[in-house]
C-alpha atoms as a PDB file:
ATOM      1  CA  UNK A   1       0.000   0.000   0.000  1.00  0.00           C
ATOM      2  CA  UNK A   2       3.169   2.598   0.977  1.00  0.00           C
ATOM      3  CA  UNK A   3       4.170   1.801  -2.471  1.00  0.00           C
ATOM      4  CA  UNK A   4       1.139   2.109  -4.477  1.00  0.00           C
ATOM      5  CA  UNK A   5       0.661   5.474  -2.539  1.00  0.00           C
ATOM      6  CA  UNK A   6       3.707   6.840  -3.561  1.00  0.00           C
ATOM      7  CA  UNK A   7       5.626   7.017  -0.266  1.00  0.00           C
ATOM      8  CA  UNK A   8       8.519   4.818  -2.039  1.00  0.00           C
ATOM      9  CA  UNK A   9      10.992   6.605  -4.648  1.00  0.00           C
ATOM     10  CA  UNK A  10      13.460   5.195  -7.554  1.00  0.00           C
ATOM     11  CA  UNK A  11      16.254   6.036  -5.749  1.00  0.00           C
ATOM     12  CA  UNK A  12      16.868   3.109  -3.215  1.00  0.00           C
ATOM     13  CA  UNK A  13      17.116  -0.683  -4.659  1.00  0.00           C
ATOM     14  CA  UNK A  14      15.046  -2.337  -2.202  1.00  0.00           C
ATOM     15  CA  UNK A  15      12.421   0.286  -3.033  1.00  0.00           C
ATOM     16  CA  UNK A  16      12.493  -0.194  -6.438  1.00  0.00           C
ATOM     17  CA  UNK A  17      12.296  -3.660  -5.477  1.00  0.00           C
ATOM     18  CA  UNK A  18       9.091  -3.182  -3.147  1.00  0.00           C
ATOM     19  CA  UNK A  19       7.301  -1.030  -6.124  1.00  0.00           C
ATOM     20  CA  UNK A  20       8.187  -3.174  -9.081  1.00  0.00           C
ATOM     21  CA  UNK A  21       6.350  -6.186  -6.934  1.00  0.00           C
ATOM     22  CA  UNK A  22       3.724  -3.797  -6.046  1.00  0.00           C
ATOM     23  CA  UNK A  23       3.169  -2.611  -9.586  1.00  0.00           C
ATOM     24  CA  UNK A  24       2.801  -6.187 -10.781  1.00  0.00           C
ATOM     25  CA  UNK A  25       0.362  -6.950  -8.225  1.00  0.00           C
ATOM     26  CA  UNK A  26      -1.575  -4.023  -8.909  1.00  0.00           C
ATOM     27  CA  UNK A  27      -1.820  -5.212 -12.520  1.00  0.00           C
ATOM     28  CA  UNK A  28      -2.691  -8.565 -11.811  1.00  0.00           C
ATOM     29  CA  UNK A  29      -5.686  -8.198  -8.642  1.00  0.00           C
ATOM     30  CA  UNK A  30      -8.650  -6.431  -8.354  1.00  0.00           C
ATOM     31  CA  UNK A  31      -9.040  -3.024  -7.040  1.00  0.00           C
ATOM     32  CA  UNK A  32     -11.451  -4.832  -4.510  1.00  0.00           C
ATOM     33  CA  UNK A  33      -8.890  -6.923  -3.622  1.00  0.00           C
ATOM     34  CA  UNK A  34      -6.200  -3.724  -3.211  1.00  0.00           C
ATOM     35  CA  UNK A  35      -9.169  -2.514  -1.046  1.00  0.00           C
ATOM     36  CA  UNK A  36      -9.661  -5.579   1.216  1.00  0.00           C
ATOM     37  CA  UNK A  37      -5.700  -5.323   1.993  1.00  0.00           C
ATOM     38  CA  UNK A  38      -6.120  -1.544   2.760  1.00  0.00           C
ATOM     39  CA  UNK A  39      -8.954  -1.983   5.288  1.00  0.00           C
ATOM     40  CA  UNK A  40      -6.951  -5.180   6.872  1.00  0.00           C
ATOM     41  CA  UNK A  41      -5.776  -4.255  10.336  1.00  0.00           C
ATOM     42  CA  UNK A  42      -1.958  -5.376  11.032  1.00  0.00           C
ATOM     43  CA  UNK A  43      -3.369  -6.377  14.447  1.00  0.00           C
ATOM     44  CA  UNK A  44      -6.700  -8.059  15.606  1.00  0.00           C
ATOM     45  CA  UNK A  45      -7.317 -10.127  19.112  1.00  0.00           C
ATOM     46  CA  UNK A  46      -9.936 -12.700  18.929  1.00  0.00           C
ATOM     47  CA  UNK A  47     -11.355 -15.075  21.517  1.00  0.00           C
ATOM     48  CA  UNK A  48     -11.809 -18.656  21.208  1.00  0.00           C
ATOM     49  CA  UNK A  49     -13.352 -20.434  24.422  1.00  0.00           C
ATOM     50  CA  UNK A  50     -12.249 -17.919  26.781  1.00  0.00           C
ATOM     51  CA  UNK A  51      -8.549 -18.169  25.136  1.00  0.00           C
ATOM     52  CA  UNK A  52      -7.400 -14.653  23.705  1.00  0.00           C
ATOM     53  CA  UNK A  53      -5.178 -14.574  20.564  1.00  0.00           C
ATOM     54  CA  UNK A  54      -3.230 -11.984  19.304  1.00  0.00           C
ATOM     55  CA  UNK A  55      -3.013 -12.924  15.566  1.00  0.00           C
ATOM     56  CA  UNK A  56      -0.362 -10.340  13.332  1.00  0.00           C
ATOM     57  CA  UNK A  57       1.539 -11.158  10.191  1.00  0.00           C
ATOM     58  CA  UNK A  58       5.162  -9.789  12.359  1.00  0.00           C
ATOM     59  CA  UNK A  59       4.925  -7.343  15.631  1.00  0.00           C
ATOM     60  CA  UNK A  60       1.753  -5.757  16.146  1.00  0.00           C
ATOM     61  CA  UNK A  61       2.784  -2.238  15.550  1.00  0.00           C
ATOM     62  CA  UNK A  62       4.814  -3.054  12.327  1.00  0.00           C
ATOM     63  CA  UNK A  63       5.101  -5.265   9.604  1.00  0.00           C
ATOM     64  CA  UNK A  64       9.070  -5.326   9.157  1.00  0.00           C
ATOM     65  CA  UNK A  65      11.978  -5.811  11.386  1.00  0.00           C
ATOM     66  CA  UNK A  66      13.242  -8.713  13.494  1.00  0.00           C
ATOM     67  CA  UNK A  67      11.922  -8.640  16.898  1.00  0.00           C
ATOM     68  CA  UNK A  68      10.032 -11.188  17.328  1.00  0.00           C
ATOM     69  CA  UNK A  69      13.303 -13.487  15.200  1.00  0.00           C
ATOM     70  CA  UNK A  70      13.474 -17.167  16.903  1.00  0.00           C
ATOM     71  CA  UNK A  71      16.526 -16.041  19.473  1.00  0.00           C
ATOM     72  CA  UNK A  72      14.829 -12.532  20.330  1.00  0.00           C
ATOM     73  CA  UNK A  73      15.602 -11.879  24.050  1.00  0.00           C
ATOM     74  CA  UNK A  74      13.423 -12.943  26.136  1.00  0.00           C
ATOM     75  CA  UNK A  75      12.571  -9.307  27.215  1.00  0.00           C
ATOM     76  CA  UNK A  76      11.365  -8.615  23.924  1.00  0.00           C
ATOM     77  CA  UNK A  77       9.114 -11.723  24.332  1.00  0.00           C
ATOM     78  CA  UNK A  78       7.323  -9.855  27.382  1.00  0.00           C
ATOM     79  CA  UNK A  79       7.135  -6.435  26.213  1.00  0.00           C
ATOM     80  CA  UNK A  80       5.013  -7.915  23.018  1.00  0.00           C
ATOM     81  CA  UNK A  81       2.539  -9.621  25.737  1.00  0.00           C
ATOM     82  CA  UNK A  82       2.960  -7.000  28.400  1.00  0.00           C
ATOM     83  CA  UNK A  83       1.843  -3.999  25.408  1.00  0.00           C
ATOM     84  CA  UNK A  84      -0.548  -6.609  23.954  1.00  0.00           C
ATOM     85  CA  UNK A  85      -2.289  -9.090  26.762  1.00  0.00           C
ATOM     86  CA  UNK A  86      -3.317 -12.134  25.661  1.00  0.00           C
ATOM     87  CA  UNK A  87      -2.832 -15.907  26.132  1.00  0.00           C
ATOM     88  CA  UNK A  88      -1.630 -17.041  22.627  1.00  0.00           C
ATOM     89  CA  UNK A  89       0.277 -14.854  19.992  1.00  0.00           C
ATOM     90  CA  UNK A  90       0.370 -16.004  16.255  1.00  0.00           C
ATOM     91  CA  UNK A  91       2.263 -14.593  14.008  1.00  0.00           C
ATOM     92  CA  UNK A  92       4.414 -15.015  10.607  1.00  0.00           C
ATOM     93  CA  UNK A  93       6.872 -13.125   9.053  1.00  0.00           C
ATOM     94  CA  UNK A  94      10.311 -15.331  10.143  1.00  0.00           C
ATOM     95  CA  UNK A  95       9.692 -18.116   8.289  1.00  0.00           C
ATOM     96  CA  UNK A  96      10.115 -20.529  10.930  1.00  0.00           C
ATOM     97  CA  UNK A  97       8.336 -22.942  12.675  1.00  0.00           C
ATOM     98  CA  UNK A  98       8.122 -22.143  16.536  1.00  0.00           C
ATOM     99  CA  UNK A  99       6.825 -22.174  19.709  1.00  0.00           C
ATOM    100  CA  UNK A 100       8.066 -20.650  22.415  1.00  0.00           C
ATOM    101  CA  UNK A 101       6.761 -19.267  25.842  1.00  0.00           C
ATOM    102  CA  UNK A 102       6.653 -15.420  27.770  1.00  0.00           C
ATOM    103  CA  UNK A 103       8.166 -16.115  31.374  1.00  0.00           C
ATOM    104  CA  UNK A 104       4.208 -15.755  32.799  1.00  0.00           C
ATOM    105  CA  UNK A 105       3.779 -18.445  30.139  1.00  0.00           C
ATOM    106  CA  UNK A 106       2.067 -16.990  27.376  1.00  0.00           C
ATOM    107  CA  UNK A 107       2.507 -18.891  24.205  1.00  0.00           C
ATOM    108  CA  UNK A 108       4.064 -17.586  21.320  1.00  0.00           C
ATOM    109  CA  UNK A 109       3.463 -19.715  17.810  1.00  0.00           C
ATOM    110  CA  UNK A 110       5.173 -18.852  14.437  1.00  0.00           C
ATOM    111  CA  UNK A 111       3.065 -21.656  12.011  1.00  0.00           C
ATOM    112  CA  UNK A 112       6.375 -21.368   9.677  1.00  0.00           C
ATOM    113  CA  UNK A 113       6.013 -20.599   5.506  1.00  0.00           C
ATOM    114  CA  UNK A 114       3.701 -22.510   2.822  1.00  0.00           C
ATOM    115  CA  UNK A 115       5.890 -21.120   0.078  1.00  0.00           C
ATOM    116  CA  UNK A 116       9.475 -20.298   1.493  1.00  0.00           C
ATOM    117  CA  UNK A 117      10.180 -22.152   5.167  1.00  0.00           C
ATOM    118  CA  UNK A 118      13.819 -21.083   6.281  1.00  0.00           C
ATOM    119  CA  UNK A 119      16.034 -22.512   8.555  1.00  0.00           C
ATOM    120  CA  UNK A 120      19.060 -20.727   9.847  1.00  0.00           C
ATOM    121  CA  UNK A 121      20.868 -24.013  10.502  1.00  0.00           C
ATOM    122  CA  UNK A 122      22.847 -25.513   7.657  1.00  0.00           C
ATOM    123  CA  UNK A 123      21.789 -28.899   7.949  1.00  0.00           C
ATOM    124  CA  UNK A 124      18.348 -28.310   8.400  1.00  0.00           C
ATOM    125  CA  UNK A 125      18.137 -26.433   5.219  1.00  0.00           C
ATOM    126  CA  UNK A 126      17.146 -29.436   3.494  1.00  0.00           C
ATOM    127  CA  UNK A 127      14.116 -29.613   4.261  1.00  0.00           C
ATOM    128  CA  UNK A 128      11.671 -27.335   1.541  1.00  0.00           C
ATOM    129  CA  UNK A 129       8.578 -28.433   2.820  1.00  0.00           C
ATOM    130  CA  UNK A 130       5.400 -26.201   2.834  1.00  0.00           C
ATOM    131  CA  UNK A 131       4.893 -25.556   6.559  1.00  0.00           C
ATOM    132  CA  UNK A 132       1.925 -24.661   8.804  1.00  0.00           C
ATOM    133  CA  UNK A 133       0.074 -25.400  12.176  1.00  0.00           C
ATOM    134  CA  UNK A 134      -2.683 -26.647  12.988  1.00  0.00           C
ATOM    135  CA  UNK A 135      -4.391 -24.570  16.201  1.00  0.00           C
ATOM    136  CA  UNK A 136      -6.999 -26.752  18.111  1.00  0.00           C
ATOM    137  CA  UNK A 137      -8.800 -24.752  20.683  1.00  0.00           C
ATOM    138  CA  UNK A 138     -11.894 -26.635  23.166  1.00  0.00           C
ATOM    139  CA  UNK A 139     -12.419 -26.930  26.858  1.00  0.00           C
ATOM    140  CA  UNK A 140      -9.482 -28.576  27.840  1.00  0.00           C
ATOM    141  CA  UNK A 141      -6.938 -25.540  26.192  1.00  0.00           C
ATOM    142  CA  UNK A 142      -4.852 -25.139  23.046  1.00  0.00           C
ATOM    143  CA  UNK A 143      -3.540 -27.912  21.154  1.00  0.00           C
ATOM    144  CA  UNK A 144      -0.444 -27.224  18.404  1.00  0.00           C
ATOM    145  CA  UNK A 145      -0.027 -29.466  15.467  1.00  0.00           C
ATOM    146  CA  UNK A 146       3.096 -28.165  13.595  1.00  0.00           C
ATOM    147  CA  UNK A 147       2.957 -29.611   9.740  1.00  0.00           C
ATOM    148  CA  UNK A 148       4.663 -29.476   6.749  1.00  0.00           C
ATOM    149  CA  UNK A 149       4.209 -31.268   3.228  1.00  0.00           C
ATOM    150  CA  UNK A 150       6.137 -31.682  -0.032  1.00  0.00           C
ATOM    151  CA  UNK A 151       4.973 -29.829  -2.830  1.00  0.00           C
ATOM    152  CA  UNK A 152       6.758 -29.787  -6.152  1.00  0.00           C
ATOM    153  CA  UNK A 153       8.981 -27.050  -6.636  1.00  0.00           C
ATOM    154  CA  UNK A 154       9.948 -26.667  -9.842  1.00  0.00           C
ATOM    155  CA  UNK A 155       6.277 -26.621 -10.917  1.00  0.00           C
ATOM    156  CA  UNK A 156       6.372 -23.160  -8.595  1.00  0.00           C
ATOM    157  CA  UNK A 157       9.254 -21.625 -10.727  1.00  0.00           C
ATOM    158  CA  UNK A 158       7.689 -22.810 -13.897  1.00  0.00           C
ATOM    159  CA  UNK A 159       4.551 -21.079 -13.068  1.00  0.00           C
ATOM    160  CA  UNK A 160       6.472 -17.594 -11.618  1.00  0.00           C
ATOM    161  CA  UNK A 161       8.117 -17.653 -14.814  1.00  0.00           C
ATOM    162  CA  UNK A 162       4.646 -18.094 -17.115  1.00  0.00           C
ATOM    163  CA  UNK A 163       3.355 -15.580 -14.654  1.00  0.00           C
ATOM    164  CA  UNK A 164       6.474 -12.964 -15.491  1.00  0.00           C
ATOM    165  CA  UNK A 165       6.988 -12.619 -11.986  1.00  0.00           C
ATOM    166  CA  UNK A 166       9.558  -9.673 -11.496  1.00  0.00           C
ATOM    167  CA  UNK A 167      13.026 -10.839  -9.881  1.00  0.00           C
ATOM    168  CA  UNK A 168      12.295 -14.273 -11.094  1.00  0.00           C
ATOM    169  CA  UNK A 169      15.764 -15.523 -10.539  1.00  0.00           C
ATOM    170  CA  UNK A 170      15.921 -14.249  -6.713  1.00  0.00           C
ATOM    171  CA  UNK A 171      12.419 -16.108  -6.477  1.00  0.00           C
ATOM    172  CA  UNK A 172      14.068 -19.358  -8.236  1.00  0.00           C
ATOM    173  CA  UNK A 173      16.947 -18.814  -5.690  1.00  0.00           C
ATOM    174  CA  UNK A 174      14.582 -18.766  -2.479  1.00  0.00           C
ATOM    175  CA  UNK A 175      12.675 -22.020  -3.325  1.00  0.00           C
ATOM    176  CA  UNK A 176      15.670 -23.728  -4.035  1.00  0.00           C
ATOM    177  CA  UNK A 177      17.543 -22.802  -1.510  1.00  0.00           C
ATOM    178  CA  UNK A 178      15.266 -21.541   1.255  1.00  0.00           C
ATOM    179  CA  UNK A 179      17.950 -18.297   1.018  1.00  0.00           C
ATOM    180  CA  UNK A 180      16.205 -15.151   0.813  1.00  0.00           C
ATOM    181  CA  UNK A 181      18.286 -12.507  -1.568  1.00  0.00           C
ATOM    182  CA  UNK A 182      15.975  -9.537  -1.486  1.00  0.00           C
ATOM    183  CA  UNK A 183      18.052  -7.592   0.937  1.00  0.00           C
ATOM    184  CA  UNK A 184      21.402  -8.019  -1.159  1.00  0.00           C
ATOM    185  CA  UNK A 185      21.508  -4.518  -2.389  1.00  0.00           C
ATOM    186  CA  UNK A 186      24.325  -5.501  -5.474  1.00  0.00           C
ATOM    187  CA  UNK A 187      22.060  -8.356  -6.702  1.00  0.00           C
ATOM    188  CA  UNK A 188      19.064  -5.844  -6.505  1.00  0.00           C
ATOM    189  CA  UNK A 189      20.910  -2.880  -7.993  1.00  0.00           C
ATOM    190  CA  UNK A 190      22.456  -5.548 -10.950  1.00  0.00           C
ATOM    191  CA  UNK A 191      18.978  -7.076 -11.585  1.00  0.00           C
ATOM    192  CA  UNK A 192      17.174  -3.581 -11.709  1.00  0.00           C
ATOM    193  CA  UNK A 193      19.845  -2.124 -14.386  1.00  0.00           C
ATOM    194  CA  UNK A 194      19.357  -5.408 -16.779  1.00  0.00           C
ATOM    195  CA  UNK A 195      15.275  -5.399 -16.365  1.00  0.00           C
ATOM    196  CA  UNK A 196      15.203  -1.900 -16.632  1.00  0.00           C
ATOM    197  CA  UNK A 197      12.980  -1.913 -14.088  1.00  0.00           C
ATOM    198  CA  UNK A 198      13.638   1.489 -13.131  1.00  0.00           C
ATOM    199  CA  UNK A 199      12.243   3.294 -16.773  1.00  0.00           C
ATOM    200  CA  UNK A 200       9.246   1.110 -16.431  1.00  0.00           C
ATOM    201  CA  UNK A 201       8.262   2.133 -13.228  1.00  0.00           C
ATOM    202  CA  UNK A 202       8.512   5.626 -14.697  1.00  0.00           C
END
């Protein structure tokens, strides 16, 4: 939306990145669908048998950043619950599966990535399954199933590339390698400058 609203220029790669993804988007939903996303909160709490869940896609009060990453301090674990009280915490944005607790006990649960799971460790890296979790709430509490199935990957690529999807080689990159490129500023710049992505935002 900070893209299609103009608040990003030309000058900075990853912005150019941000727009050029946002300008193919644009072209390729429904201005209903731009509209649902607009009028989306970043934040919502619902209640499910008297449990309270904070649901967000990263931290409540932004989108970006790493404080919530798996091996945030624990302090930064409280302040989320302390700011935002609740009994459960959901949300995305790392890429990893996770669970992990406030020090009152609060549980915090990352359901991990459908299309680009990442694993810091080396040998885990392996594994390119589609992940997510399976939240069963009733009388008793909350039960956790953490999942994750194959799907085939090279189907994905071959459909980004009938698709045109911009940066289609940092895309091919990810789901092979679970190795996200989009902050590597040369490989932005370099890719930008080929796809002259920069006169067709113009």
């Amino acid at each position: 939306m900070e893209a299609l609203d103009g608040q990003y220029g030309l000058e900075d790669c990853e912005e150019v990145y941000l727009l050029k993804l946002s300008q193919y988007l644009s072209r390729n939903i429904s201005s209903k669908h731009i509209q649902t996303i607009r009028e989306t909160p970043l934040h919502v709490i619902r209640e499910v048998e008297g449990i309270s869940f904070s649901i967000s896609h990263n931290h409540p009060d932004k989108n970006w950043g790493g404080d919530l990453i798996h091996h945030a301090p624990q302090e930064r674990i409280d302040e989320l619950f302390e700011k935002y009280p609740c009994d459960v915490a959901v949300y995305g944005h790392i890429h990893e599966q996770m669970l992990r607790y406030s020090s009152k006990g609060q549980m915090l649960i990352n359901p991990g990535s459908v299309g680009n799971p990442y694993y810091p460790w080396d040998a885990l890296r392996k594994d390119f399954r589609a992940q997510y979790a399976i939240l069963e709430v009733n009388e008793h509490g909350v039960s956790i199933n953490f999942r994750k199935v194959f799907y085939d990957r090279e189907k994905e690529i071959e459909h980004a590339r009938q698709k045109e999807l911009p940066f289609f080689e940092l895309y091919t990159e990810q789901i092979r390698t679970s190795i996200n490129q989009t902050h590597n500023r040369t490989r932005l710049e370099e890719i930008i400058a080929r796809e002259a992505y920069i006169k067709d935002l113009q």
